[in-house]
Every structure is written in structure tokens, then in C-alpha cells.
Protein backbone atom coordinates (compact mmCIF):
# COMPACT_ATOMS: atom_id res chain seq x y z
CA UNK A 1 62.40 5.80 -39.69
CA UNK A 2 62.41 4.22 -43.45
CA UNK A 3 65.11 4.14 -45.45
CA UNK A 4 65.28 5.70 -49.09
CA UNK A 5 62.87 4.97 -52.07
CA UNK A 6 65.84 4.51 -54.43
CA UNK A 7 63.93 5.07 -57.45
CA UNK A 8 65.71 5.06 -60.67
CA UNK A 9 64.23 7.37 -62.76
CA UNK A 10 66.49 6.42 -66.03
CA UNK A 11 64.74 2.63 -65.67
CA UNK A 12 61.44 4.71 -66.89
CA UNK A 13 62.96 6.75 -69.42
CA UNK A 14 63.00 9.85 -67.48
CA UNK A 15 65.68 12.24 -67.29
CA UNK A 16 67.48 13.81 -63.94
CA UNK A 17 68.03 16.72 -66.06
CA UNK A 18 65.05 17.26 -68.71
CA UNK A 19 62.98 15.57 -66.42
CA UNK A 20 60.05 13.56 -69.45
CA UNK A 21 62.17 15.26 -72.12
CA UNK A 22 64.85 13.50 -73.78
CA UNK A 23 68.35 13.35 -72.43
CA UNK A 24 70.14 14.47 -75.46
CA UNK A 25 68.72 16.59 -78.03
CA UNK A 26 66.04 14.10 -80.24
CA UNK A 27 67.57 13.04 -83.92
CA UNK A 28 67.19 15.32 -87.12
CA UNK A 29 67.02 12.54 -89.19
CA UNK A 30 67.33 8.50 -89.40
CA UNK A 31 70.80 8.29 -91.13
CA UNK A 32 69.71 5.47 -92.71
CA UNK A 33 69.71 5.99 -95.85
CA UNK A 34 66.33 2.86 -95.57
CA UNK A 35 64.61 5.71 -94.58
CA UNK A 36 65.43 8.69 -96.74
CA UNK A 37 61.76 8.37 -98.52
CA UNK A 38 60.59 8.98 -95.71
CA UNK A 39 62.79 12.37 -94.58
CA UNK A 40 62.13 13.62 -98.05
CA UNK A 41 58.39 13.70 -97.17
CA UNK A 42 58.83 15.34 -94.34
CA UNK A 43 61.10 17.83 -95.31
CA UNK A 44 58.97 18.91 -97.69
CA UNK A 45 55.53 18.94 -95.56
CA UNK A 46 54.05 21.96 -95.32
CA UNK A 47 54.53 23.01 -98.89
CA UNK A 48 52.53 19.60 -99.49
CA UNK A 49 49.63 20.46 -97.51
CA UNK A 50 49.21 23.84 -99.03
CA UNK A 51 49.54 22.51 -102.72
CA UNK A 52 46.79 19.38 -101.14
CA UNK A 53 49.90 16.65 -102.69
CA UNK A 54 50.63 15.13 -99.37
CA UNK A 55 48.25 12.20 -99.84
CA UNK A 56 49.51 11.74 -103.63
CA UNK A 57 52.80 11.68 -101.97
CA UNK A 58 52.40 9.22 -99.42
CA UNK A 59 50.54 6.99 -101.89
CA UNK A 60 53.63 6.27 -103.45
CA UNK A 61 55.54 5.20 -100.80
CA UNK A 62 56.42 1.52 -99.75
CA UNK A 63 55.75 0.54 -96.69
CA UNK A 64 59.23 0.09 -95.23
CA UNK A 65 60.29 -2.07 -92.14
CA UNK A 66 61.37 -1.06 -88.60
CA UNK A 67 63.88 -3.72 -88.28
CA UNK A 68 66.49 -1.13 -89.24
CA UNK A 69 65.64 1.04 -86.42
CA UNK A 70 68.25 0.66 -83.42
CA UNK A 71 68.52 3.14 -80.67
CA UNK A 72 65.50 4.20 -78.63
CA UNK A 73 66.01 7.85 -80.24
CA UNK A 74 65.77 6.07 -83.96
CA UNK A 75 62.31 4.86 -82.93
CA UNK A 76 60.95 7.75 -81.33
CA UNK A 77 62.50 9.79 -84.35
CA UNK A 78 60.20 6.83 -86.69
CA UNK A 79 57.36 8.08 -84.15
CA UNK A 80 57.75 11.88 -84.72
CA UNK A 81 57.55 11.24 -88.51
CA UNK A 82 54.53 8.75 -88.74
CA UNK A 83 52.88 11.03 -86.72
CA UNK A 84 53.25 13.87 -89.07
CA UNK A 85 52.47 11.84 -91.61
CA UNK A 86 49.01 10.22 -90.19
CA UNK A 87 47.66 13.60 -89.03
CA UNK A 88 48.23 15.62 -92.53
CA UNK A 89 46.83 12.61 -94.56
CA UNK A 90 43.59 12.88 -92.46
CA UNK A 91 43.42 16.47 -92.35
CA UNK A 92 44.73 17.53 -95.65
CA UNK A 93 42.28 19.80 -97.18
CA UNK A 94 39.95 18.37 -99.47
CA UNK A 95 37.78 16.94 -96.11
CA UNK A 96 39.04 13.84 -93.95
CA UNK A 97 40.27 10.77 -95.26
CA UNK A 98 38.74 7.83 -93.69
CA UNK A 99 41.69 5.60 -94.38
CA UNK A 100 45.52 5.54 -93.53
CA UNK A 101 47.63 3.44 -96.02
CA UNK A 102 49.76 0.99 -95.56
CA UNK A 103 52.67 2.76 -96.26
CA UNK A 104 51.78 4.79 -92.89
CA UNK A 105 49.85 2.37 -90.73
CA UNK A 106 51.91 -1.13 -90.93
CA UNK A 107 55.23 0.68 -89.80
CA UNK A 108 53.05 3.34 -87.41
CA UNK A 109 51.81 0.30 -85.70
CA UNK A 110 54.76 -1.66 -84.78
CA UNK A 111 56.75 1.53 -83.98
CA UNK A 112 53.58 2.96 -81.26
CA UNK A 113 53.74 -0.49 -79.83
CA UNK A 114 57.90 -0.25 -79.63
CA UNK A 115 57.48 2.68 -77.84
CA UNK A 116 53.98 1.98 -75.84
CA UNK A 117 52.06 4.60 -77.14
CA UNK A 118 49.14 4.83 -79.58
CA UNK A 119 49.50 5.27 -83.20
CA UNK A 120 48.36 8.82 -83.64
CA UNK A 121 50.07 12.43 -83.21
CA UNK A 122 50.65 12.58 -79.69
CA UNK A 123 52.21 15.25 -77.03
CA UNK A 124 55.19 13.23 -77.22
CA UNK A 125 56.01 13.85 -81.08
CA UNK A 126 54.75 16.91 -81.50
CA UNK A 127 56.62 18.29 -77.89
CA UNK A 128 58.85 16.04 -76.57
CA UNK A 129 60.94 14.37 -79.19
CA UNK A 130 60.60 17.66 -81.63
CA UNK A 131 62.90 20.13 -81.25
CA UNK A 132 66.57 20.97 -81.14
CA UNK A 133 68.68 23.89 -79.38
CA UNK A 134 69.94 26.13 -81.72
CA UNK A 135 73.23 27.00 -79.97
CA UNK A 136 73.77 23.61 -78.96
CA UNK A 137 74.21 24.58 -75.62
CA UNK A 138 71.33 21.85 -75.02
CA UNK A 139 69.74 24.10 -72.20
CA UNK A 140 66.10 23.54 -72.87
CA UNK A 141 64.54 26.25 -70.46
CA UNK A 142 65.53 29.12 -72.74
CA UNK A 143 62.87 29.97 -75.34
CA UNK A 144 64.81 31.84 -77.83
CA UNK A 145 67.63 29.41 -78.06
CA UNK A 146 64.76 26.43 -78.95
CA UNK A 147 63.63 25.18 -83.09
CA UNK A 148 60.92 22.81 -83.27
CA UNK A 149 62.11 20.11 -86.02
CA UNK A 150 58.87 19.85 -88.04
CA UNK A 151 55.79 21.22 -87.90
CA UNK A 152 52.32 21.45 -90.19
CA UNK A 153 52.21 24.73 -91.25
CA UNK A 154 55.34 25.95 -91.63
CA UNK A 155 54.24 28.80 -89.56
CA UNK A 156 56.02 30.20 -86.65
CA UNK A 157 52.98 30.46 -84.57
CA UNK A 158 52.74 26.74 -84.68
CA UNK A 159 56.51 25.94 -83.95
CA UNK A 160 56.20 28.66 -81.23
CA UNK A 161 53.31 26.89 -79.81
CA UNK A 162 55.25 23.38 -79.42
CA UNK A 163 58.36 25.44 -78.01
CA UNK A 164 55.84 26.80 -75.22
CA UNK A 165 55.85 23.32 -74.14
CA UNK A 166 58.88 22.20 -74.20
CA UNK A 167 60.35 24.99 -72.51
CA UNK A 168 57.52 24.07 -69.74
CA UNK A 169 58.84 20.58 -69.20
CA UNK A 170 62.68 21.74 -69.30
CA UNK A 171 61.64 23.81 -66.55
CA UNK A 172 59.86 21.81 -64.88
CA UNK A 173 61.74 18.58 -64.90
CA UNK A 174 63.71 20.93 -61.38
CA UNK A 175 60.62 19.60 -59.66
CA UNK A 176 61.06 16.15 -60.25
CA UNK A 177 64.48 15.06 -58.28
CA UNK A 178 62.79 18.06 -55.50
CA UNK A 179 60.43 15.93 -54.82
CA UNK A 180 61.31 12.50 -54.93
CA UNK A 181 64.40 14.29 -51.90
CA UNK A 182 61.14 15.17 -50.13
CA UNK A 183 59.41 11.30 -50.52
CA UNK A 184 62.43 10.47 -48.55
CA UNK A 185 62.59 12.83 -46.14
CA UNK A 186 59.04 12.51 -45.16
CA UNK A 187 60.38 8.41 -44.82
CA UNK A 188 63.31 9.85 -42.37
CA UNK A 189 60.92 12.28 -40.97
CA UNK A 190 63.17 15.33 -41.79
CA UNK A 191 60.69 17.97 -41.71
CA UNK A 192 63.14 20.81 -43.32
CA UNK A 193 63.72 19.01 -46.72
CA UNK A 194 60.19 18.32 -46.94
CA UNK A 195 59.23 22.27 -47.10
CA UNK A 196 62.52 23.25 -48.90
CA UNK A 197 61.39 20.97 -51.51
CA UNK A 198 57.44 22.05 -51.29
CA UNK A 199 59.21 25.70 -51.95
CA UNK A 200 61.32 24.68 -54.92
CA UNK A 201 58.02 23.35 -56.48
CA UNK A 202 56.47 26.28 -56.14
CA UNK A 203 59.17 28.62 -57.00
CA UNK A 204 59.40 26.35 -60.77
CA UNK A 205 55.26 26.49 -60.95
CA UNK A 206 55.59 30.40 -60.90
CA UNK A 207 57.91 30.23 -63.44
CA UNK A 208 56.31 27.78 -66.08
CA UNK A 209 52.99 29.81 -65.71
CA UNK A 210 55.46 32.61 -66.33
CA UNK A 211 56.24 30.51 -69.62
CA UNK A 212 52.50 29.52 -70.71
CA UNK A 213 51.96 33.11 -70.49
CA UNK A 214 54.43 33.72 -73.16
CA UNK A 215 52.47 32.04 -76.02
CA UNK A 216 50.88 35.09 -77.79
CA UNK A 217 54.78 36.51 -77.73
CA UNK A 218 54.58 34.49 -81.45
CA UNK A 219 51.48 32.16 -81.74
CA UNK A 220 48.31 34.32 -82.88
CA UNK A 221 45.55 33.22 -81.25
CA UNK A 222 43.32 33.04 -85.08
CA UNK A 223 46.07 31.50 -86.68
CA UNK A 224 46.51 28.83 -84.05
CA UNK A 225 42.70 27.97 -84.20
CA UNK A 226 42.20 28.56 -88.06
CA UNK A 227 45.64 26.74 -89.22
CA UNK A 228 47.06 25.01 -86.70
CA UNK A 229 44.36 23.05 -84.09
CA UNK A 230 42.68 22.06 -87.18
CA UNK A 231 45.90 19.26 -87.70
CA UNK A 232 45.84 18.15 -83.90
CA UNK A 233 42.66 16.78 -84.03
CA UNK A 234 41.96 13.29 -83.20
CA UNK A 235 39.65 10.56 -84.64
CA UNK A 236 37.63 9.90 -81.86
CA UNK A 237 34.37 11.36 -81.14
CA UNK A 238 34.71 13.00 -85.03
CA UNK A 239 31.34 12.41 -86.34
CA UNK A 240 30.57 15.74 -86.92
CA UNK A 241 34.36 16.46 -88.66
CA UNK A 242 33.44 13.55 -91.27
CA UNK A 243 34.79 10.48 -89.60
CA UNK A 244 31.86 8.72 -88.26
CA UNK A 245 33.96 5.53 -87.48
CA UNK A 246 36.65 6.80 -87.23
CA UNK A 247 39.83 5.30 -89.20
CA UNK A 248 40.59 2.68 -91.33
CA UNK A 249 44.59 1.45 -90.55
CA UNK A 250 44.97 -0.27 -94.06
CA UNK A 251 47.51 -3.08 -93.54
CA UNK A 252 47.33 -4.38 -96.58
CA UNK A 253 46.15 -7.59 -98.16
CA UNK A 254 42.79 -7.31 -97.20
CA UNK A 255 43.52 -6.36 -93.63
CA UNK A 256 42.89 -3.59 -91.57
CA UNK A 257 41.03 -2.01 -88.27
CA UNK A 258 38.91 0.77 -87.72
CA UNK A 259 40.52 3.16 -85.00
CA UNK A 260 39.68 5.94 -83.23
CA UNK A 261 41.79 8.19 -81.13
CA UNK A 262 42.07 11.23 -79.01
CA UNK A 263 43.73 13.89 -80.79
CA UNK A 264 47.20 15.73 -79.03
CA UNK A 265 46.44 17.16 -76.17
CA UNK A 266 48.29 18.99 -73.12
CA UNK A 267 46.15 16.37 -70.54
CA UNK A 268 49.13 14.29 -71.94
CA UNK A 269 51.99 15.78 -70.36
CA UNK A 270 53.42 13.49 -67.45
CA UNK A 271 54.87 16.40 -66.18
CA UNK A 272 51.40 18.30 -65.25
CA UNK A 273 49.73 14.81 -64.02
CA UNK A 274 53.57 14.44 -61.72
CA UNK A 275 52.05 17.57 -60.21
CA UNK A 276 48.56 16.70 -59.15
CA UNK A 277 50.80 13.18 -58.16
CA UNK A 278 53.02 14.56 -55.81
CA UNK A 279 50.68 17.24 -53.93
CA UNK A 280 47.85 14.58 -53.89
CA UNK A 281 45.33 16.82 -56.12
CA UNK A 282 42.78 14.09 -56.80
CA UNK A 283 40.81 14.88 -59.93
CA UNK A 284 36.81 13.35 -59.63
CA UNK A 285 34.33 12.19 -62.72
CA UNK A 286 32.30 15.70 -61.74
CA UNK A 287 32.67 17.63 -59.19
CA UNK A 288 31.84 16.06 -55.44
CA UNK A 289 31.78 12.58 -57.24
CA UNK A 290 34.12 9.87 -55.44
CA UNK A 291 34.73 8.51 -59.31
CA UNK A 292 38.14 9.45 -60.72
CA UNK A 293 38.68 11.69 -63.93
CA UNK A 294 38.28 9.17 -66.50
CA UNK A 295 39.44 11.43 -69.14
CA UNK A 296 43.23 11.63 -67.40
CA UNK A 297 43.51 8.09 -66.83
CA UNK A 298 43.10 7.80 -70.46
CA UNK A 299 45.12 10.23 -71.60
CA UNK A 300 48.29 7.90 -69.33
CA UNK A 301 47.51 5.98 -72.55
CA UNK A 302 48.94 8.40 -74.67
CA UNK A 303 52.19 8.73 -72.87
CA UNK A 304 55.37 6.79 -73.68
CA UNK A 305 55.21 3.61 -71.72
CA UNK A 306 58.10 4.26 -69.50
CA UNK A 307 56.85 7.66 -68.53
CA UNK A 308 53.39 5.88 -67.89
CA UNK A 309 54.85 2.97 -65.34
CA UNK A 310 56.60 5.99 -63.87
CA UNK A 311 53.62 7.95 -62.82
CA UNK A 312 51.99 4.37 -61.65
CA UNK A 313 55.11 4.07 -59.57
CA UNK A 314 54.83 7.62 -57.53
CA UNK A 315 50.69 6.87 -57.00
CA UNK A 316 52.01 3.85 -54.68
CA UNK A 317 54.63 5.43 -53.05
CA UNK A 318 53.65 9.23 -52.79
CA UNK A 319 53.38 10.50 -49.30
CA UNK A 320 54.23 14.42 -49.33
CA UNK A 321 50.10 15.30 -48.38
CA UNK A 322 49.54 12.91 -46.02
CA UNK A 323 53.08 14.16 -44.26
CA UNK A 324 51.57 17.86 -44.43
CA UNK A 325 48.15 16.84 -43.19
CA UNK A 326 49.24 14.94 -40.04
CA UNK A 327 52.61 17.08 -39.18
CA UNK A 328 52.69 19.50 -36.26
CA UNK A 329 55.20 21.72 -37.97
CA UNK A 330 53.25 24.89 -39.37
CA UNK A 331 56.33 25.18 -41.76
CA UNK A 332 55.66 22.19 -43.70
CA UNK A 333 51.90 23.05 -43.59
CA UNK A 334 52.77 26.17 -44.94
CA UNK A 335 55.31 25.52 -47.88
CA UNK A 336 52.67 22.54 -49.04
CA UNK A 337 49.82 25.21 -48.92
CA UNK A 338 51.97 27.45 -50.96
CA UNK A 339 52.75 24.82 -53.31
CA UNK A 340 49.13 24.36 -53.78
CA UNK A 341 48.11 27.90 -54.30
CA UNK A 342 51.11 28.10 -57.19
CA UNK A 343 49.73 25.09 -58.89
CA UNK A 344 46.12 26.75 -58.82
CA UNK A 345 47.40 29.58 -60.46
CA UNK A 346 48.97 28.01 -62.83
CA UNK A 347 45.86 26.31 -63.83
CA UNK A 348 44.21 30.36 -64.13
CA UNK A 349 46.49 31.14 -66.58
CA UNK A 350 45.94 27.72 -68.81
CA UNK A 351 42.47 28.76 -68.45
CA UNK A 352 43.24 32.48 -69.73
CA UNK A 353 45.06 31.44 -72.12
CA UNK A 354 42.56 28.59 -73.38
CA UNK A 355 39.99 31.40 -73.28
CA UNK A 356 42.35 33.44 -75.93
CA UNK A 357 43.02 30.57 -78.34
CA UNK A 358 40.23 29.00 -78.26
CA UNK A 359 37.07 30.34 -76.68
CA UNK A 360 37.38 33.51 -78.27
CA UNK A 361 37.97 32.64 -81.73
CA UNK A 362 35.37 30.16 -81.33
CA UNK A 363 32.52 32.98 -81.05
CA UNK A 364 34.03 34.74 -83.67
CA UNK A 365 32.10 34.11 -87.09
CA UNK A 366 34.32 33.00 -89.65
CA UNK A 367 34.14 30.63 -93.23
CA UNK A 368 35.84 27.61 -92.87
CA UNK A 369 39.17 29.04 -93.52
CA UNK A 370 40.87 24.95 -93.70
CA UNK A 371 39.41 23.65 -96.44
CA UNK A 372 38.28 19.82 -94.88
CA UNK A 373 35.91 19.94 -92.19
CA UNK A 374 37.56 19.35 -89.27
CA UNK A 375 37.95 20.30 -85.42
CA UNK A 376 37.72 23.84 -86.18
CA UNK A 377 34.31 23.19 -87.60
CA UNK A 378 32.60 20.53 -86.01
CA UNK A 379 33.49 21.95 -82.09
CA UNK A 380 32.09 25.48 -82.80
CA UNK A 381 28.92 23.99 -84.22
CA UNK A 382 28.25 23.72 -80.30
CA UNK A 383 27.62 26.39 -77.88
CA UNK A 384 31.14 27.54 -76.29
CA UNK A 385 30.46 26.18 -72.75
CA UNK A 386 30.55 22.68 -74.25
CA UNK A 387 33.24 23.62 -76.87
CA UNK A 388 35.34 20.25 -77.02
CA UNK A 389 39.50 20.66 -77.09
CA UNK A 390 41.86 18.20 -79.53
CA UNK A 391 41.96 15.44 -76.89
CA UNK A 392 37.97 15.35 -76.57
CA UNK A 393 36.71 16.99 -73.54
CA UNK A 394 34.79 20.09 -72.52
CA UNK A 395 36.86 22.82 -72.27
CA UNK A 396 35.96 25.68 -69.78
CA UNK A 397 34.29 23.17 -67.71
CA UNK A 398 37.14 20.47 -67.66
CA UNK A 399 39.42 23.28 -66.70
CA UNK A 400 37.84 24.88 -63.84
CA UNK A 401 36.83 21.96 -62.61
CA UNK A 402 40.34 21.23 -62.27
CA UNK A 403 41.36 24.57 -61.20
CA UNK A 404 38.56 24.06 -58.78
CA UNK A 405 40.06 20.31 -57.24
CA UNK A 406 43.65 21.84 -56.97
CA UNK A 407 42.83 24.88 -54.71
CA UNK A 408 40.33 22.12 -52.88
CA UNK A 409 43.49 20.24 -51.83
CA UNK A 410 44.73 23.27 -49.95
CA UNK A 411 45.41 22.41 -45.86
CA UNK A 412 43.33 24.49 -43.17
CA UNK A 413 46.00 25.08 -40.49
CA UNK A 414 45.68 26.25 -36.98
């Protein structure tokens, strides 16, 4: 018999309440007053990108410092608005711009490598540090009492879209302390903990597919693709949207790099990748290859760093499947296979609901309702099997495939 894991989640950022969300609501604003050019932009974003004055906007700027950011929820506030800021001055209409400006890219920079993430609009700004609860009751599981902060449009459909999410990992984050109970019972052998917790998991799975299901309830599946995905895309793989190199970060004085990066993208929630984790779902190159998903293990690039080490952290330590593979105890068998089966569902409905927002619309002829040529463009030049999503892979195929891995991982019992 073993003794306890004692992991501390709080070490990696990571919440025994909101699981990869934020302990306390994230910041409306950097008091600062350092700052206040910057909250003035942002307030006043969507009207910008309809009136194509954002970029003016920005221009005038300065690029201001980060040494007057303090807390942890200061920087990842800095985060949520350089985000904003990088993805409408590439996408405002007009077609791409090529470079970022200093007054976005020097600050960007030092604040993505603060926080260990990349410097481009990411699940965590968009989701995870980008909302607020409207009561203040601070419970982030109910829909209707959740405001996204900021958004691109101004639309509901889009701050709808983001609240999906969030709601999702609220939820969710019930799995996480469930299962790290289990990694120590399967250490003390305790066979009873080990399926209560495999039945908690997929009791909160229902629910959250429950929750994904939700998102036509206020996101319109043609505004999302027409309006909204347009501003998630990436600069990676972006020839065909006008950025054949992707983008310049302008530093100033003569400096600079050319970047390119995957666009926001649902591949990076920690919470869905803590799922294949935990249940060992192992995710292959193609399918029946021994290679892992390469896509995945880059996406662990765009999570915060904490949240990143964590996952690392469970992959040396998890030991839930091979406890349910090697058990005599049909009950533990049983609760795992269930646990399974919920997760494979869940992946249906992402699927479905893919198909709705995406797929569909896709087919659909239409003029290029955004103005720049963009994602919206450039991915339905291609036949809809290999229709690409904002972080850059193949849809349909991507997600059955993992569909496909996740009911493989199911247990044959006696």
C-alpha cells in the first residue's frame, strides 16, 4: 500500500473550486490609472471594428511597460487585453495586417512570457480570464448568471459562445479533486473510491455535454461563422487568408520577428486534455499509428504555464486505467467503462455541434460577409472534409478520430 500523492493543485495555478478557472472572479480593469489608454481601447472595441478605426487607434498608442503590473490577475487582465487588441488589428476589415506595432507587441511579449503562454488570443483570454458573475454570487456553473467582459463583436452570440465554455470548465473543475481521491485510492487499493469517483466523472461529463448542447440557446450558427470565427483565427498556416509569413511583432528600432501562431481553439482547454489524462484515452498521429497527436501536444503550448506543468504532472503519476484493467472487481470495471462511454458522448455532441457552426455554414454559398479575407474565406475554399478549425486542424476528421480513440479505450470485461 502507497501513501497519498499530495499534490497541490494551487502550486499550478489551479483551483479546488473552478478547477483551470480563476479563483476569484478575473479583474474589470487595471486600476492603474498607467493603463487607462489602454481600457479606453477596449471599452470602445467593437464600435472600432465596425467603423475599421481600431488600427488608427492603436497607432497612437505608446507602448507602455509591464513593470506596473503586480498581482497574477493584473497580468492575466494585461493578457486578456493584448489579446483583443492583436487579433482585431489583424483581422480588422480592410484584409490582414501583416504587422503588429509596437505599442501591442513589446508589452504582448513580455506579458505571454510572464504568464507562459504565447502572444496571441488564446482559450485562456478569450474563456478563462473573461467573464464576471453578474449576481456576484461567483457560482460559475450557472449560465444565466455569467457576462463575458469583452468581446469582438459586441454581439451576444459571441459572448454567449465564450460563456458556453466557461460554464463547461466551472462544471467540470467537480472532476478534478474526484479524481486525484481516486489516484490515491487506487495507491491504498480501496476499490470503492476508485468507482465512486469513476461515477462522479461521469455524472459531470453528462452534464457539460448537457452545457455544449446549449450553444444555439443564443449563438447563431451564421453569425458565429460570418462575424465571429473570422476574429479567432490564427497566423499560422494563413497563406490563403493573406499572411503568407505570417506576422511581423514590430519591436521597434529596427527590430522585430516574424510569428506565426495557432489561432484559439477548444484543443486548448486543460480541462478536456485532464479527461483523456485521467481515463488514459491516448490520442495517435492517425488512426492505428503508435505516434502521439502532435496537434494536442502543441496546443499544451497554448495553455498558461502552470496549468501546462500540471497536466505533465498527472501523465507521470496517473494510474486510474491501469487499476481498472488489472482489478478483479467488476464494479470498478464497470464505473471506468461508464466513464468512458460518457466521455465518448460527449465528444458526439462537439461533433454535432461542430457540424452546425461550422460544417454547415461552410457549404452554404455566401459573399464574404467580413470584409478582410480571413478564416471564413480561406478554409471554405477547401472541400468540407478537410475544412480546417481556428487552431489549424481538420475538422470532421480530427474529431472522430478522437471520438473514435475514446470509445477505443473502453475495457472488455468478463
Amino acid at each position: 500500500m502507497l501513501g497519498p500523492l499530495n499534490v497541490n493543485l494551487a502550486e499550478f495555478g489551479v483551483s479546488t473550486r473552478n478547477g483551470f478557472l480563476p479563483d476569484q472572479p478575473p479583474l474589470r480593469e487595471l486600476s492603474n490609472q498607467y493603463y487607462e489608454s489602454w481600457e479606453i481601447v477596449l471599452s470602445q472595441l467593437p464600435t472600432l471594428l465596425k467603423t475599421s478605426s481600431l488600427r488608427n487607434e492603436v497607432d497612437q498608442l505608446p507602448v507602455l511597460s509591464t513593470s506596473h503590473l503586480i498581482s497574477e490577475s493584473e497580468w492575466q487582465r494585461a493578457y486578456l487585453i493584448l489579446s483583443f487588441f492583436t487579433h482585431s488589428y489583424i483581422w480588422e476589415a480592410g484584409g490582414p495586417s501583416q504587422r503588429l506595432p509596437a505599442s501591442i507587441s513589446v508589452p504582448f511579449l513580455q506579458v505571454a512570457t510572464h504568464l507562459g503562454l504565447p502572444p496571441t488570443a488564446t482559450y485562456a483570454a478569450l474563456n478563462l480570464w473573461n467573464f464576471e458573475s453578474i449576481s456576484g454570487a461567483n457560482d460559475f456553473t450557472q449560465l444565466e448568471d455569467l457576462r463575458s467582459l469583452h468581446t469582438f463583436t459586441g454581439t451576444k452570440d459571441e459572448e454567449w459562445f465564450y460563456l458556453i465554455s466557461v460554464a463547461i470548465e466551472a462544471y467540470g473543475a467537480k472532476i478534478i479533486p474526484a479524481m486525484m481521491k481516486a489516484m490515491d485510492a487506487v495507491r491504498a487499493n480501496d476499490s470503492g473510491v476508485v468507482a465512486a469517483a469513476l461515477e462522479t466523472f461521469a455524472l459531470n461529463i453528462k452534464e457539460i455535454a448537457i452545457i455544449l448542447n446549449r450553444m444555439d440557446e443564443h449563438c447563431s450558427p451564421k453569425v458565429f461563422y460570418d462575424e465571429i470565427r473570422p476574429f479567432l483565427a490564427g497566423s499560422k498556416n494563413m497563406v490563403l487568408a493573406g499572411l503568407p509569413n505570417g506576422v511581423f511583432y514590430d519591436e521597434g528600432n529596427g527590430k522585430g520577428e516574424w510569428r506565426q501562431y495557432s489561432g484559439g481553439s477548444n484543443a486548448q482547454s486543460s480541462l478536456i486534455q485532464f479527461f483523456d489524462i485521467v481515463l488514459g484515452v491516448e490520442h495517435h498521429l492517425t488512426k492505428g499509428s503508435k505516434a502521439r497527436n502532435g496537434f494536442l501536444s502543441e496546443m499544451r503550448n497554448y495553455m498558461p504555464g502552470g496549468h501546462r506543468a500540471f497536466l505533465e504532472e498527472m501523465e507521470s503519476i496517473v494510474n486510474i486505467r491501469e487499476y481498472a484493467e488489472s482489478t478483479s472487481i467488476s464494479e470498478v470495471t464497470e464505473a471506468y467503462n461508464l466513464a468512458v462511454r460518457e466521455l465518448e458522448l460527449f465528444r458526439n455532441v462537439h461533433i454535432q455541434v461542430v457540424t452546425r457552426f461550422i460544417i454547415t455554414p461552410s457549404r452554404q454559398k455566401k459573399p464574404n460577409v467580413h470584409p478582410g479575407l480571413n478564416l471564413a474565406v480561406a478554409s471554405s475554399n477547401t472541400a468540407s472534409k478537410d475544412l480546417h478549425g481556428t487552431g489549424g486542424t481538420q475538422l470532421l476528421p480530427f474529431l472522430k478520430q478522437s471520438r473514435d480513440e475514446t470509445k477505443d479505450a473502453t475495457l472488455t470485461t468478463a
